[in-house]
N, C-alpha and C. Protein backbone atom coordinates (compact mmCIF):
# COMPACT_ATOMS: atom_id res chain seq x y z
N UNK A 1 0.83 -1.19 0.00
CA UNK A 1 0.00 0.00 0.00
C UNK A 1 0.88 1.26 0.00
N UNK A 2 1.86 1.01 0.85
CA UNK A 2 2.83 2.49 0.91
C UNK A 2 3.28 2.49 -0.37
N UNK A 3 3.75 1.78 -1.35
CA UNK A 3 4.56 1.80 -2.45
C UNK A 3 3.12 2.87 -3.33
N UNK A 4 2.30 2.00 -3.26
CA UNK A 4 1.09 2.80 -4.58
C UNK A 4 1.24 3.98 -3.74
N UNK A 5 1.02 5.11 -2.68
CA UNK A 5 1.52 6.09 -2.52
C UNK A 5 2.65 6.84 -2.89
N UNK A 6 3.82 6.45 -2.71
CA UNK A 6 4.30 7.20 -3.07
C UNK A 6 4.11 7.11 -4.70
N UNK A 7 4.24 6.26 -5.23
CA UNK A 7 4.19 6.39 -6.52
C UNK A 7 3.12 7.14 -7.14
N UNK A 8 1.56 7.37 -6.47
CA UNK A 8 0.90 8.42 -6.64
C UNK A 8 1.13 9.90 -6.27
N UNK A 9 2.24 10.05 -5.12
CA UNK A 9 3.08 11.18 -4.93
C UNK A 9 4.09 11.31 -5.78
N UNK A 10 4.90 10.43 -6.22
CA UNK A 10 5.93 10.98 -7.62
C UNK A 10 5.07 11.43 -8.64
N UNK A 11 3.78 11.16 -8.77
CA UNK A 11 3.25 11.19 -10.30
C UNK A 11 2.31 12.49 -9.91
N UNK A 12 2.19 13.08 -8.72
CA UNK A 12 1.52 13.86 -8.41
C UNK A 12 1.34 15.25 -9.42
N UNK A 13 2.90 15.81 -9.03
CA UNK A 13 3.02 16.91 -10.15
C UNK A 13 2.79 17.23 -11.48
N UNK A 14 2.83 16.19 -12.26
CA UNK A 14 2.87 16.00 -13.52
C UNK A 14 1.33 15.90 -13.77
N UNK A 15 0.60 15.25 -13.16
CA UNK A 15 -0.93 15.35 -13.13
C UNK A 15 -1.64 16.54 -12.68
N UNK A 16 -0.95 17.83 -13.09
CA UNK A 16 -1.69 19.01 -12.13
C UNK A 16 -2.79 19.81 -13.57
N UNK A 17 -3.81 20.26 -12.75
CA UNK A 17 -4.67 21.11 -13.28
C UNK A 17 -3.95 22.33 -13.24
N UNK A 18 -3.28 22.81 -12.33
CA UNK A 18 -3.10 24.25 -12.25
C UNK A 18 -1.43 24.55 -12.03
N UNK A 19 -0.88 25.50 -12.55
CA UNK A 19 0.22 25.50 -12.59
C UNK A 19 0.58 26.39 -11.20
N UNK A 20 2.65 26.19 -11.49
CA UNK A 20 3.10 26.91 -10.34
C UNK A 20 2.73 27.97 -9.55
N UNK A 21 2.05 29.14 -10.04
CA UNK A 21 2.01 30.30 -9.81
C UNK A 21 0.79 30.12 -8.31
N UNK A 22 -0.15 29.17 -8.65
CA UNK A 22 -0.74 28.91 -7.40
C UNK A 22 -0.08 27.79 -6.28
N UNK A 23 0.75 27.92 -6.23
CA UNK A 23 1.51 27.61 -5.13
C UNK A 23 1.14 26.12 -4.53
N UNK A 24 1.62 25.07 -5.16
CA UNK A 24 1.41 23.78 -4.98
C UNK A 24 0.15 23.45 -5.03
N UNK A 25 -1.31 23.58 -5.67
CA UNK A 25 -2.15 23.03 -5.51
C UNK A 25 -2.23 22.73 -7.25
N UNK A 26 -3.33 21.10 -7.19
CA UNK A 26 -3.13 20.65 -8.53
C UNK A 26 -4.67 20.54 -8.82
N UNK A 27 -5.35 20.41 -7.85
CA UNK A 27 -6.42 19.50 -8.28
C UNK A 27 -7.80 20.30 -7.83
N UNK A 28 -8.54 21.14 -8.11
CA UNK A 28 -9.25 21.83 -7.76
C UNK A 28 -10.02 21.62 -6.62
N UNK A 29 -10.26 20.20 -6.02
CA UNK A 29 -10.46 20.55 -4.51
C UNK A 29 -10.33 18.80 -3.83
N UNK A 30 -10.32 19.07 -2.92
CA UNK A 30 -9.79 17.29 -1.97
C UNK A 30 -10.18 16.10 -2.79
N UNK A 31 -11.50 16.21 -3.15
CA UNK A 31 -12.66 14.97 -3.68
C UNK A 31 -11.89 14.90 -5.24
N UNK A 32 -10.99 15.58 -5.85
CA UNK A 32 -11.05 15.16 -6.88
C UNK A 32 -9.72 14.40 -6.66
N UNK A 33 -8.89 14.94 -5.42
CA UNK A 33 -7.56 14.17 -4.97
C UNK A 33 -7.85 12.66 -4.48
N UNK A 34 -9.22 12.59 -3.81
CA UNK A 34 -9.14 11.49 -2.94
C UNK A 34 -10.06 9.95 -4.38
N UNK A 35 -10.35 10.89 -5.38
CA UNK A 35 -10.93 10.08 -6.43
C UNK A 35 -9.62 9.75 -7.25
N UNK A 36 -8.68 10.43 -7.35
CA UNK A 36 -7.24 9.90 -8.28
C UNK A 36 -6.81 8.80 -7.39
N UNK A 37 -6.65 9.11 -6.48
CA UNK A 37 -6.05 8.56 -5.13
C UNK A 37 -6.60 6.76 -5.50
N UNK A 38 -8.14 6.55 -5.51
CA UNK A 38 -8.98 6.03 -5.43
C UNK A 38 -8.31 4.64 -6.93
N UNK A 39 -8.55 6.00 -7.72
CA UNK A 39 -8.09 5.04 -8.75
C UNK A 39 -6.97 4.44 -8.92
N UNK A 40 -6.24 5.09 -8.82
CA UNK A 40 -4.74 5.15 -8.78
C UNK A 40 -4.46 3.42 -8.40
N UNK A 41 -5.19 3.13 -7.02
CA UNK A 41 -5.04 2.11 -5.81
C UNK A 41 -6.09 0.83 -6.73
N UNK A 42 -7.02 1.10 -6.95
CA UNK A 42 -7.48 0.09 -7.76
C UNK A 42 -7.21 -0.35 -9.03
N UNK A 43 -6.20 0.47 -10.30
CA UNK A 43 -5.12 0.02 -11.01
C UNK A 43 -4.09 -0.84 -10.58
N UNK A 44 -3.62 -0.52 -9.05
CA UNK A 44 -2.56 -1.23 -9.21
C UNK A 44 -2.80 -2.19 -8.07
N UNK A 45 -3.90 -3.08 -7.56
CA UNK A 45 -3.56 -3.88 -6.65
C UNK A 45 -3.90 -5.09 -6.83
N UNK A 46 -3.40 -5.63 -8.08
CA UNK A 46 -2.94 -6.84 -8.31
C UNK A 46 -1.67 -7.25 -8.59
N UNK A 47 -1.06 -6.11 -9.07
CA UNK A 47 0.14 -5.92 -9.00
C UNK A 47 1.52 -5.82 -7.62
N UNK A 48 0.57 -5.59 -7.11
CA UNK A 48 1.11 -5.07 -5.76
C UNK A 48 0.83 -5.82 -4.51
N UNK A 49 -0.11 -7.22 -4.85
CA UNK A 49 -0.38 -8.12 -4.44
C UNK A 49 -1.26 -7.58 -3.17
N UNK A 50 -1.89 -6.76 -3.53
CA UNK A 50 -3.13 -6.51 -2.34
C UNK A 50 -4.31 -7.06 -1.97
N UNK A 51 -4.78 -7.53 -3.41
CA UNK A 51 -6.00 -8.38 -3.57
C UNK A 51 -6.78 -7.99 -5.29
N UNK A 52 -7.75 -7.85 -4.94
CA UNK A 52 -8.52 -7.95 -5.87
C UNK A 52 -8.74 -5.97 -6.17
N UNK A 53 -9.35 -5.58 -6.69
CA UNK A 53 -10.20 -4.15 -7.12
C UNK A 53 -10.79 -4.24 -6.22
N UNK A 54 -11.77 -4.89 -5.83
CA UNK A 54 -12.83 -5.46 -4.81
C UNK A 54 -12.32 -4.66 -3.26
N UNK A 55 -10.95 -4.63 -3.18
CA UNK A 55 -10.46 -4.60 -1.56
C UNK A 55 -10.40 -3.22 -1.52
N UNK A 56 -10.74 -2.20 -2.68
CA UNK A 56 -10.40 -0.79 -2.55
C UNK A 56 -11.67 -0.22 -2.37
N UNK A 57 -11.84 0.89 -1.24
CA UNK A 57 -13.34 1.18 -0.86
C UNK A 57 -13.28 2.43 -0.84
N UNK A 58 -13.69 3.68 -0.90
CA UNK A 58 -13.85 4.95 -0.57
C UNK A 58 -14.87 4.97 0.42
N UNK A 59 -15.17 6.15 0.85
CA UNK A 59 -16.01 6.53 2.30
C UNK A 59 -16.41 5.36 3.25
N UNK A 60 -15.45 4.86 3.29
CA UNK A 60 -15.63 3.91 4.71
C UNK A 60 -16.15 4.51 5.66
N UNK A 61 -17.13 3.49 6.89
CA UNK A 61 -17.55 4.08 7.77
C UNK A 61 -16.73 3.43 9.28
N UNK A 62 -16.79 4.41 9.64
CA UNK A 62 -15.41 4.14 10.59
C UNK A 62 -16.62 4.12 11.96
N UNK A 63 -16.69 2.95 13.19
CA UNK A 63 -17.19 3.37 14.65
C UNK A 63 -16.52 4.31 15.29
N UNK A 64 -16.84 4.25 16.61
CA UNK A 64 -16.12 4.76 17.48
C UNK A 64 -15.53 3.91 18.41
N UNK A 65 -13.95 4.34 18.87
CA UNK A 65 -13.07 3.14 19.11
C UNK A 65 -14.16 2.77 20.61
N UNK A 66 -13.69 1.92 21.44
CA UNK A 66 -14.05 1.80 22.37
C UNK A 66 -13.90 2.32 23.72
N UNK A 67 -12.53 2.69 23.80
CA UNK A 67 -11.88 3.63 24.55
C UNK A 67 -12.19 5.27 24.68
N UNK A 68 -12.54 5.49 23.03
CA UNK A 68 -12.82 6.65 22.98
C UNK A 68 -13.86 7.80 23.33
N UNK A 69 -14.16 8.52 24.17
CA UNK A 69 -14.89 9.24 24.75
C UNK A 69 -15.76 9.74 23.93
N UNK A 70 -17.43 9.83 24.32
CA UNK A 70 -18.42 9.83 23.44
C UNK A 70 -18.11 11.36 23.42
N UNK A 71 -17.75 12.49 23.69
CA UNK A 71 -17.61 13.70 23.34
C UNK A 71 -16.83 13.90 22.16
N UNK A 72 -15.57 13.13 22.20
CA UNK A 72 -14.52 13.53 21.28
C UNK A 72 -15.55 13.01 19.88
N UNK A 73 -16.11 11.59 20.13
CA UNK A 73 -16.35 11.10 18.94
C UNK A 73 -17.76 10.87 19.19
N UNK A 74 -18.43 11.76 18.53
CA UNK A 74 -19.96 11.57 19.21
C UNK A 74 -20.90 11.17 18.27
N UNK A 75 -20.82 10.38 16.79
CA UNK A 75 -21.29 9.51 15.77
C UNK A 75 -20.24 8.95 15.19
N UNK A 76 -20.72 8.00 14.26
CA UNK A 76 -20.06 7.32 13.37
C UNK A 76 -19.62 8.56 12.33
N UNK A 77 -17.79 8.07 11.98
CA UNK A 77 -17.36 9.13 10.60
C UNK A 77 -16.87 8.26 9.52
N UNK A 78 -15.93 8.53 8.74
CA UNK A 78 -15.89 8.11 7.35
C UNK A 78 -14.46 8.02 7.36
N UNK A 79 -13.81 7.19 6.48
CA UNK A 79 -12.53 7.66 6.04
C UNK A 79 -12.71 7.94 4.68
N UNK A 80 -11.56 8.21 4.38
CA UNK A 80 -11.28 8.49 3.02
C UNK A 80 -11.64 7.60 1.53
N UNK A 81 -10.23 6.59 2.36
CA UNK A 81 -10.14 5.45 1.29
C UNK A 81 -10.19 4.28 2.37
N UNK A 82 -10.58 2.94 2.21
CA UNK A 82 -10.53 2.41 3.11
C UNK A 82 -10.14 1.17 2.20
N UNK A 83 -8.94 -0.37 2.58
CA UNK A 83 -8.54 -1.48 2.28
C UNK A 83 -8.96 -2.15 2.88
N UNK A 84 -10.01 -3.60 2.42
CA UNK A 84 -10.44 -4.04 3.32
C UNK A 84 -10.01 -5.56 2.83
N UNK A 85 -10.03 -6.63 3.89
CA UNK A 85 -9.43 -7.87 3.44
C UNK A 85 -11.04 -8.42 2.66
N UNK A 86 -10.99 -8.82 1.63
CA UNK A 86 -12.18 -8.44 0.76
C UNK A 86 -13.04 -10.21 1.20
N UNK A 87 -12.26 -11.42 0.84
CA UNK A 87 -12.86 -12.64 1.79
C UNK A 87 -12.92 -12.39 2.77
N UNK A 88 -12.43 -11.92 4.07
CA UNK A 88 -13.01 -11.83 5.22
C UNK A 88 -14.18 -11.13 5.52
N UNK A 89 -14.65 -10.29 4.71
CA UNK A 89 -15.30 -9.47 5.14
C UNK A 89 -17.22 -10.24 4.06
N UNK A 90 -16.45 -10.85 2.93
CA UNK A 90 -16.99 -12.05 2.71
C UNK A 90 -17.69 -13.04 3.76
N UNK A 91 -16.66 -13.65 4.18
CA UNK A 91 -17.19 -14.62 5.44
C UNK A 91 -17.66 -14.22 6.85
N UNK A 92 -17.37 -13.17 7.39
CA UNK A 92 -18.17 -12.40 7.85
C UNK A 92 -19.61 -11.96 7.86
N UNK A 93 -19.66 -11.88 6.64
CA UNK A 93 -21.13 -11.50 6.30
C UNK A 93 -21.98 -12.85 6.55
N UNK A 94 -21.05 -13.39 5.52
CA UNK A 94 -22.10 -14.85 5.09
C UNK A 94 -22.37 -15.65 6.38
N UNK A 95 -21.07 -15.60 7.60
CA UNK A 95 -21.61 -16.12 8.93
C UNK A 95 -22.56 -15.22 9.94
N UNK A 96 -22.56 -14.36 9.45
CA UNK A 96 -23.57 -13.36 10.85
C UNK A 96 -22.24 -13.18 11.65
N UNK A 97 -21.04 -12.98 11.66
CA UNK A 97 -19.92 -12.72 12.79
C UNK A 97 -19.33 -10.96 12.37
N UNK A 98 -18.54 -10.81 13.23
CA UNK A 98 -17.94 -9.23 13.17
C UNK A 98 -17.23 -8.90 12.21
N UNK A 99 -17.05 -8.64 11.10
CA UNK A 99 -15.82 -7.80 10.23
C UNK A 99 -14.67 -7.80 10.94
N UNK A 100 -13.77 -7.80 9.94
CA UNK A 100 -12.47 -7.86 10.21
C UNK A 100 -12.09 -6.47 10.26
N UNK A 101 -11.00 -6.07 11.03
CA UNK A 101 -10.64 -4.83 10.58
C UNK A 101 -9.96 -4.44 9.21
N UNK A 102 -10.05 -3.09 8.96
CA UNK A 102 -9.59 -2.77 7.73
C UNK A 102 -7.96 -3.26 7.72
N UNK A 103 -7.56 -3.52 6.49
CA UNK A 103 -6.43 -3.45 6.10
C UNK A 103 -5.31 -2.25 6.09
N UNK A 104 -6.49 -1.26 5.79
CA UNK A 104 -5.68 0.22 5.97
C UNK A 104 -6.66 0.74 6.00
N UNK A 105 -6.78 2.31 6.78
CA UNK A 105 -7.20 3.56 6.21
C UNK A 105 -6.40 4.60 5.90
N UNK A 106 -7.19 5.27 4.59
CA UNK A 106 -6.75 6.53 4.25
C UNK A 106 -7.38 7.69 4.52
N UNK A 107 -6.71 8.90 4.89
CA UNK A 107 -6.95 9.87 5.09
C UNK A 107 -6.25 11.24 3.71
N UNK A 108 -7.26 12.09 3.14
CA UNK A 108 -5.94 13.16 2.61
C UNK A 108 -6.74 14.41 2.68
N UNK A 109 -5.92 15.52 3.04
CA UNK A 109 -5.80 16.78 3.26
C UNK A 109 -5.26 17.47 2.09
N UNK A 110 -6.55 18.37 1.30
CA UNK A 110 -5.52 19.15 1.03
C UNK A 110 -5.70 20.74 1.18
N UNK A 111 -4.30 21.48 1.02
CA UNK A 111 -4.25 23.13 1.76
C UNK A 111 -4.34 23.80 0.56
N UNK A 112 -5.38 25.00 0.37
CA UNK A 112 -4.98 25.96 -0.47
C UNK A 112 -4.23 27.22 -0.47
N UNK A 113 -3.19 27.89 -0.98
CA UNK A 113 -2.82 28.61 -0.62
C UNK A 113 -3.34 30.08 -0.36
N UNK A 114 -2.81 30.67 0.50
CA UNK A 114 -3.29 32.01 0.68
C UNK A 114 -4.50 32.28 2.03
N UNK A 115 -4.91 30.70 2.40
CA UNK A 115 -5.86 30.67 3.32
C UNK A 115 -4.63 30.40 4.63
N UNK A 116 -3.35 30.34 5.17
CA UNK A 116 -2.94 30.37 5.92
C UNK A 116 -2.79 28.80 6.82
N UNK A 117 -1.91 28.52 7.53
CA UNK A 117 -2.01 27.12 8.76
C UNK A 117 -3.09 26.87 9.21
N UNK A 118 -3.17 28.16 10.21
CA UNK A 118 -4.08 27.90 11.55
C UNK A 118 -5.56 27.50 10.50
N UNK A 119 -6.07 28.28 10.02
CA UNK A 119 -7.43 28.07 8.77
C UNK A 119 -7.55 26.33 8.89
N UNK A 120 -6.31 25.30 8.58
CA UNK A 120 -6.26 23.92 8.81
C UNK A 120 -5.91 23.13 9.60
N UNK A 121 -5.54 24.32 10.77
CA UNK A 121 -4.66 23.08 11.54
C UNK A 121 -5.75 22.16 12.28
N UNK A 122 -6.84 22.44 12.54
CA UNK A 122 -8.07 21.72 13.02
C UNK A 122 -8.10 20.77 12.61
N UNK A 123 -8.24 20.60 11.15
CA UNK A 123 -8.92 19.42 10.60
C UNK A 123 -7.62 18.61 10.20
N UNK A 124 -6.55 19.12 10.18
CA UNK A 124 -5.31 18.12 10.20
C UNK A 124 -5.12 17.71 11.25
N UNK A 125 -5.05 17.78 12.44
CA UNK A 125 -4.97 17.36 13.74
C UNK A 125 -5.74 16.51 14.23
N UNK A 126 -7.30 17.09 13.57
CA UNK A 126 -8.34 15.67 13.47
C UNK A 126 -8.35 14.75 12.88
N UNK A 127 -8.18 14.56 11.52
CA UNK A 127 -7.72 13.39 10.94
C UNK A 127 -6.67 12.52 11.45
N UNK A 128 -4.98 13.63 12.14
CA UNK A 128 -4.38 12.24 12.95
C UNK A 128 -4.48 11.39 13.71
N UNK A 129 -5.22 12.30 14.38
CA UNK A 129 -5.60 11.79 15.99
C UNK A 129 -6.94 10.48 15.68
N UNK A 130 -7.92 10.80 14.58
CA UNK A 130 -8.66 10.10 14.29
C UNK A 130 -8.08 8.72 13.54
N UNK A 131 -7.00 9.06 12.92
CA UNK A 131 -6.82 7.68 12.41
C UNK A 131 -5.79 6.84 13.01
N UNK A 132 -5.05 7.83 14.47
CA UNK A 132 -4.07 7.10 15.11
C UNK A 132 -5.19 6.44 16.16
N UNK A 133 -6.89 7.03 16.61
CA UNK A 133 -7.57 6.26 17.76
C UNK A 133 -7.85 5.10 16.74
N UNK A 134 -8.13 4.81 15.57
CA UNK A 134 -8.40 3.03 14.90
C UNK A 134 -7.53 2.84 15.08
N UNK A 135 -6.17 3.08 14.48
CA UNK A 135 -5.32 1.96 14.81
C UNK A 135 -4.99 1.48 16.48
N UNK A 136 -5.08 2.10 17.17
CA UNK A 136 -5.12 1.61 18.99
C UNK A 136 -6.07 1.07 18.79
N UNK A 137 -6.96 1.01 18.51
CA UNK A 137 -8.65 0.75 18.89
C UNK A 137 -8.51 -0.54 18.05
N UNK A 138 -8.04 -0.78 16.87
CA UNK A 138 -8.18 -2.52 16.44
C UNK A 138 -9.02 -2.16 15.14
N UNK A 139 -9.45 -0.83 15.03
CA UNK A 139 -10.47 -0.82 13.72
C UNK A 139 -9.87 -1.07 12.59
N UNK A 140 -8.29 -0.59 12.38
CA UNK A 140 -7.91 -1.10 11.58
C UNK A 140 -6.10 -1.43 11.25
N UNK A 141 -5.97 -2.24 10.70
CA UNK A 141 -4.42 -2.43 11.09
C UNK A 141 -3.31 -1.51 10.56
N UNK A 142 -3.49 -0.49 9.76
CA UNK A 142 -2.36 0.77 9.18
C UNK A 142 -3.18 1.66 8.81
N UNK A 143 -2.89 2.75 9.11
CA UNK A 143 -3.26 4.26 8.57
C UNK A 143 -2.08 5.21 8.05
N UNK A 144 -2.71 5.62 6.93
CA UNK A 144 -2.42 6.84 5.85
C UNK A 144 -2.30 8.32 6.05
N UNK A 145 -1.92 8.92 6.36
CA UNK A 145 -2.35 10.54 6.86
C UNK A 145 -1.73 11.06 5.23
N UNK A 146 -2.06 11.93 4.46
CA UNK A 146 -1.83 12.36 2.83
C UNK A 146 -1.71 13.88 3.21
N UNK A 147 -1.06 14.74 3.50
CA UNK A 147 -1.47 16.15 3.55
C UNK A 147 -0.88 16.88 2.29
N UNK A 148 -1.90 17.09 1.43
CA UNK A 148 -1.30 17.92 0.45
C UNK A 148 -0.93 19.63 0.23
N UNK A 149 0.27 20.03 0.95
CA UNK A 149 0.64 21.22 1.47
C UNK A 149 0.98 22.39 0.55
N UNK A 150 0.50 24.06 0.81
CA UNK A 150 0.28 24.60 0.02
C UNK A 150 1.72 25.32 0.25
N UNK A 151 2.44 26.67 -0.66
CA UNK A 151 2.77 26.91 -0.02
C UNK A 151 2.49 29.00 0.65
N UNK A 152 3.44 29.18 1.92
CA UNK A 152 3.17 30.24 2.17
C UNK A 152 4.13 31.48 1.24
N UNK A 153 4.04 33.00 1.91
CA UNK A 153 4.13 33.95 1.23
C UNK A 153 5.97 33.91 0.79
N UNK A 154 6.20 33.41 1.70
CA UNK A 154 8.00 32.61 1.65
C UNK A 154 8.68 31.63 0.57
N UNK A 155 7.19 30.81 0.41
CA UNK A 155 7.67 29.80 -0.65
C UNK A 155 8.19 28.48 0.70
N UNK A 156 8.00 28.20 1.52
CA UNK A 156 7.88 27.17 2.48
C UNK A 156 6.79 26.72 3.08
N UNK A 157 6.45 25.06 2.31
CA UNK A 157 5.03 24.25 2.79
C UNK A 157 4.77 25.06 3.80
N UNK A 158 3.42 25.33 4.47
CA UNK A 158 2.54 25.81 5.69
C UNK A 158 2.68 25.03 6.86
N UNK A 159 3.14 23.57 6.77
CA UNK A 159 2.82 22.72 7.32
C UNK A 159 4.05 22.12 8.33
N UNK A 160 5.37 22.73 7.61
CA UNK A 160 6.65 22.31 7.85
C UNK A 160 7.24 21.95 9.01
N UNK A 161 6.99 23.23 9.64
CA UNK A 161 7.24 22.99 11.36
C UNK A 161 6.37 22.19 11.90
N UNK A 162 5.37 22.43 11.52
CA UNK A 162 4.37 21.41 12.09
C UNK A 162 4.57 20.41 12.40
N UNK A 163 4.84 19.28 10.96
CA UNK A 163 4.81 17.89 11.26
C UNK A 163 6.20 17.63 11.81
N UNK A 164 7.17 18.57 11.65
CA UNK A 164 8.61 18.24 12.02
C UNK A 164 8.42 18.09 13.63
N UNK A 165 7.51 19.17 14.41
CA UNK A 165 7.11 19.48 15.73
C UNK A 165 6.47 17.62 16.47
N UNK A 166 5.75 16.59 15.46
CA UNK A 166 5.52 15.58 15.76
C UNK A 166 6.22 14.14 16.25
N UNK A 167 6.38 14.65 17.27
CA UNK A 167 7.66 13.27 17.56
C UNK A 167 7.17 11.76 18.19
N UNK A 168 6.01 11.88 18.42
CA UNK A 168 5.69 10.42 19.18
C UNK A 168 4.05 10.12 18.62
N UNK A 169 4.23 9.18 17.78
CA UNK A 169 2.56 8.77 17.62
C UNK A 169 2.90 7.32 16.97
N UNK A 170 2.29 6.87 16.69
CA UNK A 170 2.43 5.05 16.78
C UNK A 170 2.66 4.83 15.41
N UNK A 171 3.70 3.93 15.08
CA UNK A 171 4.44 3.43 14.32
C UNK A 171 3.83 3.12 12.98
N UNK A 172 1.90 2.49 13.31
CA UNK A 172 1.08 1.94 12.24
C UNK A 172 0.44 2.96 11.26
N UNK A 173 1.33 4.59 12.15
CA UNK A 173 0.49 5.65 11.13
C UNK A 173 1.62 6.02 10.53
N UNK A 174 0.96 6.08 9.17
CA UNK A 174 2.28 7.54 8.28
C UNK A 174 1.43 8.38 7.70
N UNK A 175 2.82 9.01 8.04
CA UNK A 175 2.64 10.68 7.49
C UNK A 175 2.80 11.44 6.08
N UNK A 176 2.54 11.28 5.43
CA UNK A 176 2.64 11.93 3.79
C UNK A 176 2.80 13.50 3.55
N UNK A 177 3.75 13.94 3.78
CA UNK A 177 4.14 15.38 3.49
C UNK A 177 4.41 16.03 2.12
N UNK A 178 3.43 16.55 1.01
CA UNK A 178 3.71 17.00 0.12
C UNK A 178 3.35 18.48 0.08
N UNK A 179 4.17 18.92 -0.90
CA UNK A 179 5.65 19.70 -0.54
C UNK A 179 6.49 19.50 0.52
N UNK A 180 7.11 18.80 1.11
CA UNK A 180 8.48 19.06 2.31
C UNK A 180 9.92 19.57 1.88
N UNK A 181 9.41 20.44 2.69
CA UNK A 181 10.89 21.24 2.56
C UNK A 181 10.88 22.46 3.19
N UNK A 182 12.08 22.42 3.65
CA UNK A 182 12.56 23.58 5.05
C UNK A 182 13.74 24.55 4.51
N UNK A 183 13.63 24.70 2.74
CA UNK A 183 13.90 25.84 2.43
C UNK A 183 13.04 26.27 1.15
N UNK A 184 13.33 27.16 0.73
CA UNK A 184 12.42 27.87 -0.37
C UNK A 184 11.69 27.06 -1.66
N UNK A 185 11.08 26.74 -2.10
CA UNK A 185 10.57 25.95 -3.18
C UNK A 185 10.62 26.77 -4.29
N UNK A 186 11.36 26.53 -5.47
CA UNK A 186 10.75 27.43 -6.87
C UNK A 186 10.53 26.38 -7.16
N UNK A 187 10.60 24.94 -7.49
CA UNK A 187 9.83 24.92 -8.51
C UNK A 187 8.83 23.72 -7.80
N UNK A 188 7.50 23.99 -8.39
CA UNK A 188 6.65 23.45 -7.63
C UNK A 188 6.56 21.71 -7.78
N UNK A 189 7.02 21.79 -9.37
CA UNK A 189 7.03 20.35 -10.34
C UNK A 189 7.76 19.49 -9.79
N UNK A 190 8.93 19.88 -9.12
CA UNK A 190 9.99 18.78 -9.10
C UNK A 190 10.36 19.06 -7.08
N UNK A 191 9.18 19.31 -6.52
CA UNK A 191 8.83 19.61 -4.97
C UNK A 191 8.94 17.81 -4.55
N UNK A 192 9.27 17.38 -3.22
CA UNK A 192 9.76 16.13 -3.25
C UNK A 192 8.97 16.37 -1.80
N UNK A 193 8.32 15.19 -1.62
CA UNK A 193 7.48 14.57 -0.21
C UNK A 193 8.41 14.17 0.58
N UNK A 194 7.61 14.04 1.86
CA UNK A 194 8.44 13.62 2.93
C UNK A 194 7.52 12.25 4.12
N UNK A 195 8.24 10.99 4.11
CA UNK A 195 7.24 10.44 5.14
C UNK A 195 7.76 10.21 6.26
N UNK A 196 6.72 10.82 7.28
CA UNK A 196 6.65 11.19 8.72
C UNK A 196 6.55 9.88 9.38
């Protein structure tokens, strides 16, 4: 699964709607990122020995972990992209027993420029924290975090210090940093990710 990422992050640039001048954004808004994304993953997972087309899901519905406090999480939410072991969830059904957990979830973010950090840091912070409580919680066995980063008036991702600022969260999550980099970006095309 990590491999079809990055390789949808190398191919990122080259697939853009909109050029440099808007400051790392390609794709006119998340849903059309999290539908490439989508495809991208169901091209290649026979190749990649994941399973079938079948195992690639969008808007998964995610519970609430068990641990987790009915305030923080007070309905059922969604992920992104969700991998699911596609016979188990088969035999599952067909016995009346519990689902397996996901194989993975995905999460992706993306920043437009000119709207500033703080404008996202909410909903980036929610998505980690949300997809680091499944993986504690058993909902599912690896999570994705995708943040697609804009950049500021400097020409340095928004996001930079940020995720660099992240030093302890559990091993089953990664971090997808596009644009990374902690000096100036000209060119937006040949901008290189970073995993957290």
């Amino acid at each position: 699964m990590e491999a079809c990422i990055r390789h949808f992050l190398k191919e990122y640039p080259r697939k853009s709607h909109l050029d440099d001048e808007y400051g790392g954004t390609y794709y006119w808004n998340e849903r059309d990122v999290q539908w490439a994304l989508y495809n991208h993953l169901r091209e290649r997972t026979m190749a990649h020995s994941i399973g079938s087309k079948w195992c690639i899901h969008a808007e998964g519905r995610v519970e609430r972990p068990r641990y987790v406090r009915m305030k923080k999480w007070p309905r059922t939410r969604r992920a992104d992209i969700v991998v699911i072991d596609h016979d188990g969830y088969k035999k599952a059904w067909r016995d009346g027993t519990d689902f397996p957990p996901y194989e993975a979830m995905i999460e992706v973010k993306m920043v437009w420029p000119g709207w500033g950090r703080r404008f996202y840091e909410d909903a980036v912070w929610g998505d980690i924290t949300k997809l680091e409580a499944c993986v504690l919680g058993g909902i599912t066995k690896n999570a994705f975090f995708i943040l697609l980063d804009a950049l500021d008036r400097t020409r340095i991702p928004y996001f930079q210090e940020y995720l660099a600022g992240i030093t302890e969260k559990d091993p089953r999550l990664v971090i997808f940093h596009w644009p990374d980099s902690d000096k100036k970006v000209d060119s937006i095309r040949n901008a290189m990710f970073r995993k957290y």
